[in-house]
N, C-alpha and C. Protein backbone atom coordinates (compact mmCIF):
# COMPACT_ATOMS: atom_id res chain seq x y z
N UNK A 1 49.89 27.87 29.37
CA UNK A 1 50.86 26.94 29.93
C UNK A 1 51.71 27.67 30.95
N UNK A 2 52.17 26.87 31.97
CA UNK A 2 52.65 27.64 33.45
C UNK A 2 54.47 27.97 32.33
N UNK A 3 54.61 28.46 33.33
CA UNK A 3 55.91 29.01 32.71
C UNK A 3 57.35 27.63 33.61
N UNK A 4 57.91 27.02 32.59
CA UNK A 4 58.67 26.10 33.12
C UNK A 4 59.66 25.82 34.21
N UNK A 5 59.78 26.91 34.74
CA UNK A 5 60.29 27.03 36.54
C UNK A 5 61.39 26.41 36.36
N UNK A 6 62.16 26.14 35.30
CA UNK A 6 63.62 25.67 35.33
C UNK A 6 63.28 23.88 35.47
N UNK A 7 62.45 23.17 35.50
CA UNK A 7 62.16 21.98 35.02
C UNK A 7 62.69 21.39 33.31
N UNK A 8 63.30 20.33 33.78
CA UNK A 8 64.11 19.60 32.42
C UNK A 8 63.00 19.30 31.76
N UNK A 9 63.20 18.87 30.43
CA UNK A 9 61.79 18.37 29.39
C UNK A 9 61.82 16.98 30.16
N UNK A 10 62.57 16.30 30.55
CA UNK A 10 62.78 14.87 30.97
C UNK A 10 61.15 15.11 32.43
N UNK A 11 61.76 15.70 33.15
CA UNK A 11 60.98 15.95 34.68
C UNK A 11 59.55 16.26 34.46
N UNK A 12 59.55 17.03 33.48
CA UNK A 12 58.12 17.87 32.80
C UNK A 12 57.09 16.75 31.92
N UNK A 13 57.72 15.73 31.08
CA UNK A 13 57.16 14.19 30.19
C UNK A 13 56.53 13.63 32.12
N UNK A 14 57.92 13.26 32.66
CA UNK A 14 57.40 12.43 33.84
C UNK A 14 56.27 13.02 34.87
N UNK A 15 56.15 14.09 34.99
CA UNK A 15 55.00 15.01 35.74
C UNK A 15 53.72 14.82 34.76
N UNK A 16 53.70 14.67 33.71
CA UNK A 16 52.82 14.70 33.12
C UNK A 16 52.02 13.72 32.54
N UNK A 17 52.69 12.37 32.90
CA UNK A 17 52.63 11.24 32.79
C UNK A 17 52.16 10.78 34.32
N UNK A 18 52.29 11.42 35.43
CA UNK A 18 51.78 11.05 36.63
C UNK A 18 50.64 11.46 36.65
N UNK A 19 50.13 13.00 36.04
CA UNK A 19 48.92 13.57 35.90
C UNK A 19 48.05 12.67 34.61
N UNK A 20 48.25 12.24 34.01
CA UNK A 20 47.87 11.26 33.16
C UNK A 20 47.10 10.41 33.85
N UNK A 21 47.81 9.57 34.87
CA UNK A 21 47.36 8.33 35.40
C UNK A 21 46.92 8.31 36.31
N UNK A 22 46.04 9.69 36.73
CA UNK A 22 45.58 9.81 38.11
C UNK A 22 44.53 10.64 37.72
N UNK A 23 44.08 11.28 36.91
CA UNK A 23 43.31 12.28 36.52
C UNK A 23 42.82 11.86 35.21
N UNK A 24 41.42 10.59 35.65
CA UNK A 24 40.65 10.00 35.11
C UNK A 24 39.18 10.09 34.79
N UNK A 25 38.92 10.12 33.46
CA UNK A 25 37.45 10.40 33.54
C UNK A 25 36.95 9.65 34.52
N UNK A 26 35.52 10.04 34.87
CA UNK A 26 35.18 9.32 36.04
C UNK A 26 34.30 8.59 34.64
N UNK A 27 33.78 7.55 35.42
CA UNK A 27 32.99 6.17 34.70
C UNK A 27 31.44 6.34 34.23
N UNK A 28 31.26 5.94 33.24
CA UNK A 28 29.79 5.99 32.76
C UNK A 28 28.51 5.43 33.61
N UNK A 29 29.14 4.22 34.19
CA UNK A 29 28.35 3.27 35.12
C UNK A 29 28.89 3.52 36.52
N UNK A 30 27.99 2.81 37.65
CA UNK A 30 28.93 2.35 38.83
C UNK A 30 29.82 1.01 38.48
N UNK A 31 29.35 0.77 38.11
CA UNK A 31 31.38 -0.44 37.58
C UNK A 31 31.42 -0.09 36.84
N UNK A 32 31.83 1.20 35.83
CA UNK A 32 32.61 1.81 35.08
C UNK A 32 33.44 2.59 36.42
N UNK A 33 32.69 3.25 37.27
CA UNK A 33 32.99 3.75 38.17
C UNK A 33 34.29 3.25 39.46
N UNK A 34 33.74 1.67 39.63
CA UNK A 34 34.36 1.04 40.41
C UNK A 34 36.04 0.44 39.42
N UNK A 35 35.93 0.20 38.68
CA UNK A 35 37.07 -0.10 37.57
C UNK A 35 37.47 1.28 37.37
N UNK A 36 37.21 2.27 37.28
CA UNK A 36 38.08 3.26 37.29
C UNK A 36 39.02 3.56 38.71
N UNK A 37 38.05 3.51 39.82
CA UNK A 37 39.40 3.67 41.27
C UNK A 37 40.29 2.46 41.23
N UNK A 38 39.46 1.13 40.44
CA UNK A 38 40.75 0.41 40.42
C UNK A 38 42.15 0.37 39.79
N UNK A 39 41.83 1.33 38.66
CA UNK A 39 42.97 1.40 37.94
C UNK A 39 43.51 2.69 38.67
N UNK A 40 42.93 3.58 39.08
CA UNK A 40 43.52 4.76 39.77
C UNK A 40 44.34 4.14 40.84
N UNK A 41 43.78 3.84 41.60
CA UNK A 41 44.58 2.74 42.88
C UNK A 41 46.01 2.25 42.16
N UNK A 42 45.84 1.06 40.81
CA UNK A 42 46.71 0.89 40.46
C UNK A 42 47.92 1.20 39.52
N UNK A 43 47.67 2.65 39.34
CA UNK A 43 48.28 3.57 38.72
C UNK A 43 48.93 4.20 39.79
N UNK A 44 48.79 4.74 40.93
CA UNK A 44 49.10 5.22 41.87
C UNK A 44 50.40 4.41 42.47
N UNK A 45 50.35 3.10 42.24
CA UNK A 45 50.99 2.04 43.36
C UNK A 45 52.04 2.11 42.03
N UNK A 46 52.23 2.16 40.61
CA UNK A 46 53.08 2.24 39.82
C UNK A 46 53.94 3.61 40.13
N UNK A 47 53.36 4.84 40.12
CA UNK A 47 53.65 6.21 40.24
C UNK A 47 54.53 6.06 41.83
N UNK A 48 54.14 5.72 42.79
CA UNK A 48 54.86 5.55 43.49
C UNK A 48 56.44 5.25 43.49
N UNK A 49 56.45 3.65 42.94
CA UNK A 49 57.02 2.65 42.51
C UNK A 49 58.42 3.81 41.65
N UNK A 50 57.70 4.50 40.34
CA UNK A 50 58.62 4.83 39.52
C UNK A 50 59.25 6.30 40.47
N UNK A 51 58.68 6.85 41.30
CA UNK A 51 58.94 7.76 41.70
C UNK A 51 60.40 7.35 42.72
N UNK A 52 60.01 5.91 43.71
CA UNK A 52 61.02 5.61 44.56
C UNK A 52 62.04 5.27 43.58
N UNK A 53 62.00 4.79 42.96
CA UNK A 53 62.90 4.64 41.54
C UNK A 53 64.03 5.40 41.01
N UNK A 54 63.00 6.89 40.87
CA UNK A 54 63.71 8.01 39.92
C UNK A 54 64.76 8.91 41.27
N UNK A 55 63.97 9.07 42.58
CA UNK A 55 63.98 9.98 43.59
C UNK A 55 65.62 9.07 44.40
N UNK A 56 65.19 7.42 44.59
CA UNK A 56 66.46 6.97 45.58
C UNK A 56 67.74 6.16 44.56
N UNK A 57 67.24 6.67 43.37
CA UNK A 57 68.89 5.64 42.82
C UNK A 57 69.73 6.86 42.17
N UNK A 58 70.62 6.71 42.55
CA UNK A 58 71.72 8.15 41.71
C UNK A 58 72.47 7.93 40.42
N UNK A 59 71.84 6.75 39.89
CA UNK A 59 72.29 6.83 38.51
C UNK A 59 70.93 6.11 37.26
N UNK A 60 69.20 7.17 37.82
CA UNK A 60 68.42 6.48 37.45
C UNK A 60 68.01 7.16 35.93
N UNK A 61 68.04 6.46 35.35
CA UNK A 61 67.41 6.77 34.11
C UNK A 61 65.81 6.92 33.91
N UNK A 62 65.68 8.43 33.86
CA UNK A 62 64.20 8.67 33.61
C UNK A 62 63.77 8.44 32.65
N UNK A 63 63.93 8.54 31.54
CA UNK A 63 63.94 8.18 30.38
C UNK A 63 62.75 6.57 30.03
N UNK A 64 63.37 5.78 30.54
CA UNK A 64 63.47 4.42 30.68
C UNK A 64 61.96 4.19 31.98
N UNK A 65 62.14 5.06 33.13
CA UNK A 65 61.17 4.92 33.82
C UNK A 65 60.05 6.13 33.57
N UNK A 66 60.01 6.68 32.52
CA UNK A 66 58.89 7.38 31.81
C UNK A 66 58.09 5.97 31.29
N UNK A 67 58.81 5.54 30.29
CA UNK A 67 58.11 4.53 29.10
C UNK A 67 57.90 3.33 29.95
N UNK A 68 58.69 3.07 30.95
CA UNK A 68 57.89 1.84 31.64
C UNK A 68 56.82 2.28 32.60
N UNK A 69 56.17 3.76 32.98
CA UNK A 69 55.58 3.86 33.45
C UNK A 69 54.06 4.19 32.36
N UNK A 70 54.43 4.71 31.61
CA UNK A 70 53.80 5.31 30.53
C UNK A 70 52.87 3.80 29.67
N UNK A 71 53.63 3.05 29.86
CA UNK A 71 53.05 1.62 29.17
C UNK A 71 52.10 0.74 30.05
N UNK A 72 52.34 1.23 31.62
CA UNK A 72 51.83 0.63 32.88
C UNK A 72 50.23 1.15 32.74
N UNK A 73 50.60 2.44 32.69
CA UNK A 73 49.10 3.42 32.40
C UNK A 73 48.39 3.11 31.12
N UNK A 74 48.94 2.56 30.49
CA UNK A 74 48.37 2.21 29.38
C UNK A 74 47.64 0.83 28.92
N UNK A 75 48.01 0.21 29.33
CA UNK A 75 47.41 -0.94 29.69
C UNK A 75 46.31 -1.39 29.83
N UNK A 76 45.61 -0.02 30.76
CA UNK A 76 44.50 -0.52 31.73
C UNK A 76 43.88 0.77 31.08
N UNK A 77 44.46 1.66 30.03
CA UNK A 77 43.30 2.71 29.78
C UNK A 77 41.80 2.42 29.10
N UNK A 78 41.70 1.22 28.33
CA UNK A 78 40.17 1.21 27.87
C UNK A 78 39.33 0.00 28.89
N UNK A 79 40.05 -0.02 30.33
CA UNK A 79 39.19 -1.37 30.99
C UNK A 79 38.22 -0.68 30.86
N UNK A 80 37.73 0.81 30.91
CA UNK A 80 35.83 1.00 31.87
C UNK A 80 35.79 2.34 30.63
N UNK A 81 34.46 2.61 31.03
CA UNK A 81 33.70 3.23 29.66
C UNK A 81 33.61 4.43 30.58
N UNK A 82 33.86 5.26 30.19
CA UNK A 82 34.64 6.85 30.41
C UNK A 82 32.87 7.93 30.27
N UNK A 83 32.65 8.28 31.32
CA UNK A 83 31.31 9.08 31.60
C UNK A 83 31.63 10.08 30.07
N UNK A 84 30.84 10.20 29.39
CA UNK A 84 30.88 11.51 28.61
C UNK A 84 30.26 13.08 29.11
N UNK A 85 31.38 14.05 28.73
CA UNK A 85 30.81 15.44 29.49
C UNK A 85 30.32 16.20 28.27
């Protein structure tokens, strides 16, 4: 594990929760395949979303935009059947 560079546990959940939702098995099928960039796509457009969120309001609660992001990603984790390695 990298050594925590002075990162809060708060910053470190939310980094890791972005790597979560972007760093997807790739798909068993080609539409396992194609349903996976879709949810990547729409995981991305959330990650954004919570990022303009956390980055432009000065009294934002990460906390709060962890678990609403965290539930976003979750959602859509068993749409497509996950290639096995």
């Amino acid at each position: 594990m990298a050594e925590d560079r002075d990162l809060t546990p708060e910053v470190r959940e939310l980094l890791t929760v972005i790597r979560e939702g972007l760093d997807l098995p790739y798909g068993a099928t080609p539409d396992d395949h194609d349903k996976r960039l879709e949810i990547r796509q729409d995981n991305a457009t959330r990650i954004a979303s919570t990022l303009a969120y956390v980055l432009d309001s000065s009294h934002a609660d990460i906390a709060v935009a962890i678990r609403v992001l965290r539930e976003g990603i979750a959602e859509a984790a068993g749409a497509y059947v996950a290639r096995e390695e």
